[in-house]
N, C-alpha and C. Protein backbone atom coordinates (compact mmCIF):
# COMPACT_ATOMS: atom_id res chain seq x y z
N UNK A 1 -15.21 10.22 -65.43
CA UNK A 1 -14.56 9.92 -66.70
C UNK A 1 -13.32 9.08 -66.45
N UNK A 2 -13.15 7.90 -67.17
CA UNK A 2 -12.15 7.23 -67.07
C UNK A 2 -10.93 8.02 -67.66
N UNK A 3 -9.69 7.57 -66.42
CA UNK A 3 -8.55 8.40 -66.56
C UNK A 3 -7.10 6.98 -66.69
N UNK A 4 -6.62 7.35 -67.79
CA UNK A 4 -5.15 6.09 -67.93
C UNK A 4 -4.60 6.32 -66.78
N UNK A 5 -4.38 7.51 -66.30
CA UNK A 5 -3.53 8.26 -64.96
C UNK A 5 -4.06 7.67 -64.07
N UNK A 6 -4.87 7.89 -63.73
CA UNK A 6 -5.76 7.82 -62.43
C UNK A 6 -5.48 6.93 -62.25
N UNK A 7 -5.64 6.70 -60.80
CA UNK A 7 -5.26 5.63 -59.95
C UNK A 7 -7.02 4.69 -59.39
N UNK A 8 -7.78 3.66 -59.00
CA UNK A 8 -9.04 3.26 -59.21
C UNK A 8 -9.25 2.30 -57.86
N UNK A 9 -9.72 2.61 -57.17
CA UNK A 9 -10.01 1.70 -55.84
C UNK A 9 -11.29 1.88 -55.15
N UNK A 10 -11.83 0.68 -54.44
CA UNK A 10 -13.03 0.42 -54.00
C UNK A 10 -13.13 1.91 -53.15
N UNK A 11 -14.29 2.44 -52.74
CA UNK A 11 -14.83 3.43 -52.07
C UNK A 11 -14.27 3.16 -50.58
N UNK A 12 -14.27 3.71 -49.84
CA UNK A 12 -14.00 3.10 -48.67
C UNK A 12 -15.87 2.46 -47.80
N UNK A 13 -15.60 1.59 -46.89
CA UNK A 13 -16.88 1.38 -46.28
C UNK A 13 -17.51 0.42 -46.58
N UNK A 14 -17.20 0.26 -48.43
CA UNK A 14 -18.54 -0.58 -48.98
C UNK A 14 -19.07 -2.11 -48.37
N UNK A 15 -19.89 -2.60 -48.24
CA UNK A 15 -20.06 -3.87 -48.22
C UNK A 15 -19.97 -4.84 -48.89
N UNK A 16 -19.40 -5.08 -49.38
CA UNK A 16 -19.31 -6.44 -50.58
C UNK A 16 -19.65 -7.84 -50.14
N UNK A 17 -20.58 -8.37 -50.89
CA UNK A 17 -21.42 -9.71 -50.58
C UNK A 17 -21.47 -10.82 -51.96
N UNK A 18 -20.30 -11.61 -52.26
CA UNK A 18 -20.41 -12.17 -53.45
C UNK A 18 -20.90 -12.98 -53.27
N UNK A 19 -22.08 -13.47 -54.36
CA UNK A 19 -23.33 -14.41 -54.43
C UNK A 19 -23.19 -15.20 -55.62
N UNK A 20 -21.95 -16.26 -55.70
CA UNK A 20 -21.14 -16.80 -56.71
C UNK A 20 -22.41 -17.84 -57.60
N UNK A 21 -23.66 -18.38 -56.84
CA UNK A 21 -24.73 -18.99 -57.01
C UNK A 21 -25.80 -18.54 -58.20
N UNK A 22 -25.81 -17.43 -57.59
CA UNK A 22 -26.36 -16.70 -58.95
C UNK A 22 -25.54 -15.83 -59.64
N UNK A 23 -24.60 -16.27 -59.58
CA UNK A 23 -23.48 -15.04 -60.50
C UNK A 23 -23.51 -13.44 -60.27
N UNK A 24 -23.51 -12.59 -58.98
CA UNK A 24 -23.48 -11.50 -59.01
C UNK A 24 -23.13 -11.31 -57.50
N UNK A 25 -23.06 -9.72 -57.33
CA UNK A 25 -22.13 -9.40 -56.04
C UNK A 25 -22.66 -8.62 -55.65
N UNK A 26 -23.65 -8.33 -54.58
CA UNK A 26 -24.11 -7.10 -53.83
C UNK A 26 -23.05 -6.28 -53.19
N UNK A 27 -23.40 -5.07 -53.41
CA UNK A 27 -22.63 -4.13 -52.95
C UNK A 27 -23.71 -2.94 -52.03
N UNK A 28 -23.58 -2.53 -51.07
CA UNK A 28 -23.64 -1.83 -50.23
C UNK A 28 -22.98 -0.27 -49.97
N UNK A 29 -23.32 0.48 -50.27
CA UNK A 29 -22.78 2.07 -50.04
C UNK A 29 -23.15 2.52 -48.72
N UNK A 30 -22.71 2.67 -47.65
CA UNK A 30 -23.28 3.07 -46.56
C UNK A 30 -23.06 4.80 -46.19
N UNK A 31 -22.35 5.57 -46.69
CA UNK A 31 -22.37 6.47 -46.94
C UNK A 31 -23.39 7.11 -47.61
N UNK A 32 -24.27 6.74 -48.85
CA UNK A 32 -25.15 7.14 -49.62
C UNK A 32 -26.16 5.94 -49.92
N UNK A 33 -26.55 5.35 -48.44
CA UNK A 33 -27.27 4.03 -48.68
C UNK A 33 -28.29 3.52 -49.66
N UNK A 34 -27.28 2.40 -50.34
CA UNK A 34 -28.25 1.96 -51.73
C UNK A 34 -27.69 0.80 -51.40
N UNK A 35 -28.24 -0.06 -52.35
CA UNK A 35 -28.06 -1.37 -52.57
C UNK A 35 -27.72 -1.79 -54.26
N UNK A 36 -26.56 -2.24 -54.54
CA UNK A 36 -26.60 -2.64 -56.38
C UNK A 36 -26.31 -4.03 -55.93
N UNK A 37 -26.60 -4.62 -57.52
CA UNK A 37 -26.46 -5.76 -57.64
C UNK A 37 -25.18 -5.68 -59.01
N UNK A 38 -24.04 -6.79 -58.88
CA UNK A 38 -23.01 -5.92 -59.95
C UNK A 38 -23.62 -7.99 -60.81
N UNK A 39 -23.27 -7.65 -62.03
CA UNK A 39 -22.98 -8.82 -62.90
C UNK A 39 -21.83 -9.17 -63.05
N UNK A 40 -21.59 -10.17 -63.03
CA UNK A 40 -20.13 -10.87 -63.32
C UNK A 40 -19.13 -10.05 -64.17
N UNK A 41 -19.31 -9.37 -64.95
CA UNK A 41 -18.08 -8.31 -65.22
C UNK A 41 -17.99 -6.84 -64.31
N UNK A 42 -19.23 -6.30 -64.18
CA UNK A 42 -18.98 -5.61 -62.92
C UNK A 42 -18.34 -5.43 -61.63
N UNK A 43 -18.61 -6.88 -61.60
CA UNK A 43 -17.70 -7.56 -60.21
C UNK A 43 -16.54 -7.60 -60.39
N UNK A 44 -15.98 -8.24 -61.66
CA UNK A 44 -14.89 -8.30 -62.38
C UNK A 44 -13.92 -6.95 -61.90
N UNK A 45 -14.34 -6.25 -62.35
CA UNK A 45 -13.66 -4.82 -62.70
C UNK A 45 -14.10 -4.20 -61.27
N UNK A 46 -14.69 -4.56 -60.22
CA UNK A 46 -14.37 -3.80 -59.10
C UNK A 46 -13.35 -4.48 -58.20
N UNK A 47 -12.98 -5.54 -58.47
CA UNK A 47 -11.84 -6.66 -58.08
C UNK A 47 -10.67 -6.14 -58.64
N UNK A 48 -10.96 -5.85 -59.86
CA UNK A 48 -9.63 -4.95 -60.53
C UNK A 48 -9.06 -3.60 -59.75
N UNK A 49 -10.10 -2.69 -58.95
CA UNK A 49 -10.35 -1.61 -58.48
C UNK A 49 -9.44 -1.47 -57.41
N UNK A 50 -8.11 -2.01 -57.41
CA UNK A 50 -7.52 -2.06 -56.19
C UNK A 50 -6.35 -1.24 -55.73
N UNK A 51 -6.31 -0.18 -56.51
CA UNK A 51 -5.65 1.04 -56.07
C UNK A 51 -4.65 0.83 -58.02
N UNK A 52 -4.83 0.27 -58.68
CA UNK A 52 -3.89 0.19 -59.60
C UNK A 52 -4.35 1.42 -60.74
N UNK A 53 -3.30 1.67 -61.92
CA UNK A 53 -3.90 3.00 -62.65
C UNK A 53 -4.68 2.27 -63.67
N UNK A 54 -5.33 3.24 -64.35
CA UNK A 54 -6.42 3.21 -65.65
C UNK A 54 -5.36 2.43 -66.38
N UNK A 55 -4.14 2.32 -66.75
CA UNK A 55 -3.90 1.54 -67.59
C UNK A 55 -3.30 -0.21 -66.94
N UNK A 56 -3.55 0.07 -65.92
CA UNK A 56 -3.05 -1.35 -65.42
C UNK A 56 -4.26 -1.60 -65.54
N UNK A 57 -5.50 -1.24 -64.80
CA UNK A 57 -6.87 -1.58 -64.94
C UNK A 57 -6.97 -2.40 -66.58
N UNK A 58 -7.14 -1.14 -67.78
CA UNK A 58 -6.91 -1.71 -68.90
C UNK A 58 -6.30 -3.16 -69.07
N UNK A 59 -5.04 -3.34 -69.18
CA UNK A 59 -4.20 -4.24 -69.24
C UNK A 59 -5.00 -5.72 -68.11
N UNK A 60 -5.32 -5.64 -67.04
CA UNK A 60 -5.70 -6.71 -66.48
C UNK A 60 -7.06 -6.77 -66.90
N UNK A 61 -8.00 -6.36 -67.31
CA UNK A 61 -9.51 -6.48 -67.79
C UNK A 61 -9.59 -6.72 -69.19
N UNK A 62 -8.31 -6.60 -70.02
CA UNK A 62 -8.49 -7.16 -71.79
C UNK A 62 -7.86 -8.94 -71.49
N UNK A 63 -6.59 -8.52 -70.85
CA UNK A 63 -5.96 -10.32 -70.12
C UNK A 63 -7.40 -10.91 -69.78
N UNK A 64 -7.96 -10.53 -68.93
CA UNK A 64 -8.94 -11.27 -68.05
C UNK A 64 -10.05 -12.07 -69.46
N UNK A 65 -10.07 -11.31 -69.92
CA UNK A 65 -11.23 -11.47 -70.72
C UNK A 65 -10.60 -12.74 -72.47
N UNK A 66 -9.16 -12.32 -72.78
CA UNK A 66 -8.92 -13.16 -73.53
C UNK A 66 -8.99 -13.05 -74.45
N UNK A 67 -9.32 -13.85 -75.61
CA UNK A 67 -10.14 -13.51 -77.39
C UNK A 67 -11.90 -12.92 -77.04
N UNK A 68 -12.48 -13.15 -75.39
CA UNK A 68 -13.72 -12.94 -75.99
C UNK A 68 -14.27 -11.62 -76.44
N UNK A 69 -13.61 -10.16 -76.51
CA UNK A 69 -13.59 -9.29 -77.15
C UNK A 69 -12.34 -8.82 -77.98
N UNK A 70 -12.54 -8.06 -78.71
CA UNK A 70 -11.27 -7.32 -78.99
C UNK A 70 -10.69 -6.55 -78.51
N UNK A 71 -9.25 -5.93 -78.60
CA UNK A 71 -8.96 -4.84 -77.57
C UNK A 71 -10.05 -3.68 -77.21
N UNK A 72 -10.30 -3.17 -78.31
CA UNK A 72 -11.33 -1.69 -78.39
C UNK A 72 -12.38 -2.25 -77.91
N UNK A 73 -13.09 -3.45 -78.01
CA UNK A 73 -13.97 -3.13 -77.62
C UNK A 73 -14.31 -3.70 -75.73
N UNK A 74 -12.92 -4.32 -75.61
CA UNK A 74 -12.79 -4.50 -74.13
C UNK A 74 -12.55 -3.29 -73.39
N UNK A 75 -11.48 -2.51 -74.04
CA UNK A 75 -11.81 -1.20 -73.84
C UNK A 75 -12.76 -0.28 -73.39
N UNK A 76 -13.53 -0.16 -74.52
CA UNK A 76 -14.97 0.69 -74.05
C UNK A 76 -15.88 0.01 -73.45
N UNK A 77 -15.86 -0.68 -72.73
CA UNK A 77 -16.43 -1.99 -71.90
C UNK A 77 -16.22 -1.31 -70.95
N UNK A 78 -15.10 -1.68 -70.43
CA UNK A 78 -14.05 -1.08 -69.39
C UNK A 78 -14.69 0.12 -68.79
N UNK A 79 -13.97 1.03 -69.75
CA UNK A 79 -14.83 2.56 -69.25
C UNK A 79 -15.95 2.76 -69.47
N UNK A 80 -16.90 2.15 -69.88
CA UNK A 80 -18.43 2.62 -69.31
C UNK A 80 -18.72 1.84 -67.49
N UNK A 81 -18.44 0.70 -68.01
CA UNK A 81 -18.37 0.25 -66.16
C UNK A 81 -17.97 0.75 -65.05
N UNK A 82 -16.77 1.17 -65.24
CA UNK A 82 -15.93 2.36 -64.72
C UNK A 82 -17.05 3.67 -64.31
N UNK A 83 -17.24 4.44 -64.98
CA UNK A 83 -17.83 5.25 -65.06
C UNK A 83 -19.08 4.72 -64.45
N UNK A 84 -19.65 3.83 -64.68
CA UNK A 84 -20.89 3.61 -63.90
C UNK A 84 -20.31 3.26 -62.29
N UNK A 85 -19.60 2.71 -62.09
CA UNK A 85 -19.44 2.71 -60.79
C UNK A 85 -18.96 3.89 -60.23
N UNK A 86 -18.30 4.52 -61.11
CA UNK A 86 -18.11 5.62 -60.04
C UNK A 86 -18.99 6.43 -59.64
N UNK A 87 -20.18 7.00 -60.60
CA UNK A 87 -21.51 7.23 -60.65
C UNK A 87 -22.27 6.62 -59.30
N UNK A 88 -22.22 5.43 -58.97
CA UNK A 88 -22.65 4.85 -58.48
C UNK A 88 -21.86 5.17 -56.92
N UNK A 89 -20.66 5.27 -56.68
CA UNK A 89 -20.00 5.47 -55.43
C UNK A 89 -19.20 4.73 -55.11
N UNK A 90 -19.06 3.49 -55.73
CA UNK A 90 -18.57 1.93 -55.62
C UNK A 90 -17.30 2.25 -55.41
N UNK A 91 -16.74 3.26 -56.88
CA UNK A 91 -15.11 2.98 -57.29
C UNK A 91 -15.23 4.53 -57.21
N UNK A 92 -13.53 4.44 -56.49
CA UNK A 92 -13.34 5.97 -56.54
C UNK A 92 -11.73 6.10 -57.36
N UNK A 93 -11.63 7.47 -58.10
CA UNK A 93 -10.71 8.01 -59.21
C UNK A 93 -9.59 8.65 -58.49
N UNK A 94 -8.43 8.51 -58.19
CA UNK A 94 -7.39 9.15 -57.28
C UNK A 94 -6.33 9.84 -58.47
N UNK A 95 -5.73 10.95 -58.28
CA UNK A 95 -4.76 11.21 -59.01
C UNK A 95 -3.52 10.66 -58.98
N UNK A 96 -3.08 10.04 -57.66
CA UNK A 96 -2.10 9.63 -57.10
C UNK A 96 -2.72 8.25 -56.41
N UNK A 97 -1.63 7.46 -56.30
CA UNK A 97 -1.54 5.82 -56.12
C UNK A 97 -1.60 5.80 -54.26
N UNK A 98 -3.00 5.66 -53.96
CA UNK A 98 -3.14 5.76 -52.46
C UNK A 98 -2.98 3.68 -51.71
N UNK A 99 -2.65 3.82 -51.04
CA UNK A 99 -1.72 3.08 -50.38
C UNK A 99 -2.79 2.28 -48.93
């Protein structure tokens, strides 16, 4: 569940393989070996994932994006992606701002 608090950073380990050609970014879990393929906002928002909180996250992913949504609904954008990656293993949820 997306947290304003929480702090949001890549998993440790992962492989990241951006494939700017076809617009998407393989990612690698080697801990729980899978393979995803992220889409250009996926990617987006795991670039965001860099130890900053749910609301900086917020704040740089509505900027990023501009007029092409509205706040709310960049918003709930946001946190379903979120949530899917973490689901996924990609992005991990810290209570505290790890370093």
């Amino acid at each position: 569940m997306f947290s304003p608090s929480g702090f949001y950073s890549k998993t440790r380990n992962l492989r990241v393989r951006p494939v700017p050609e076809m617009q998407v970014c393989l990612v690698f879990t080697p801990d729980a070996p899978k393979l995803y393929t992220l889409n250009t906002t996926a990617w987006l928002v795991l670039e965001l994932c860099d130890g900053r909180s749910g609301k900086g996250l917020e704040a740089a992913y509505v900027g990023a994006l501009g007029s092409t949504l509205t706040r709310k609904e960049a918003q709930s954008e946001l946190r379903s992606i979120v949530k899917d990656l973490e689901r996924k293993g990609i992005v991990k949820r810290r209570p505290k701002r790890v370093k």
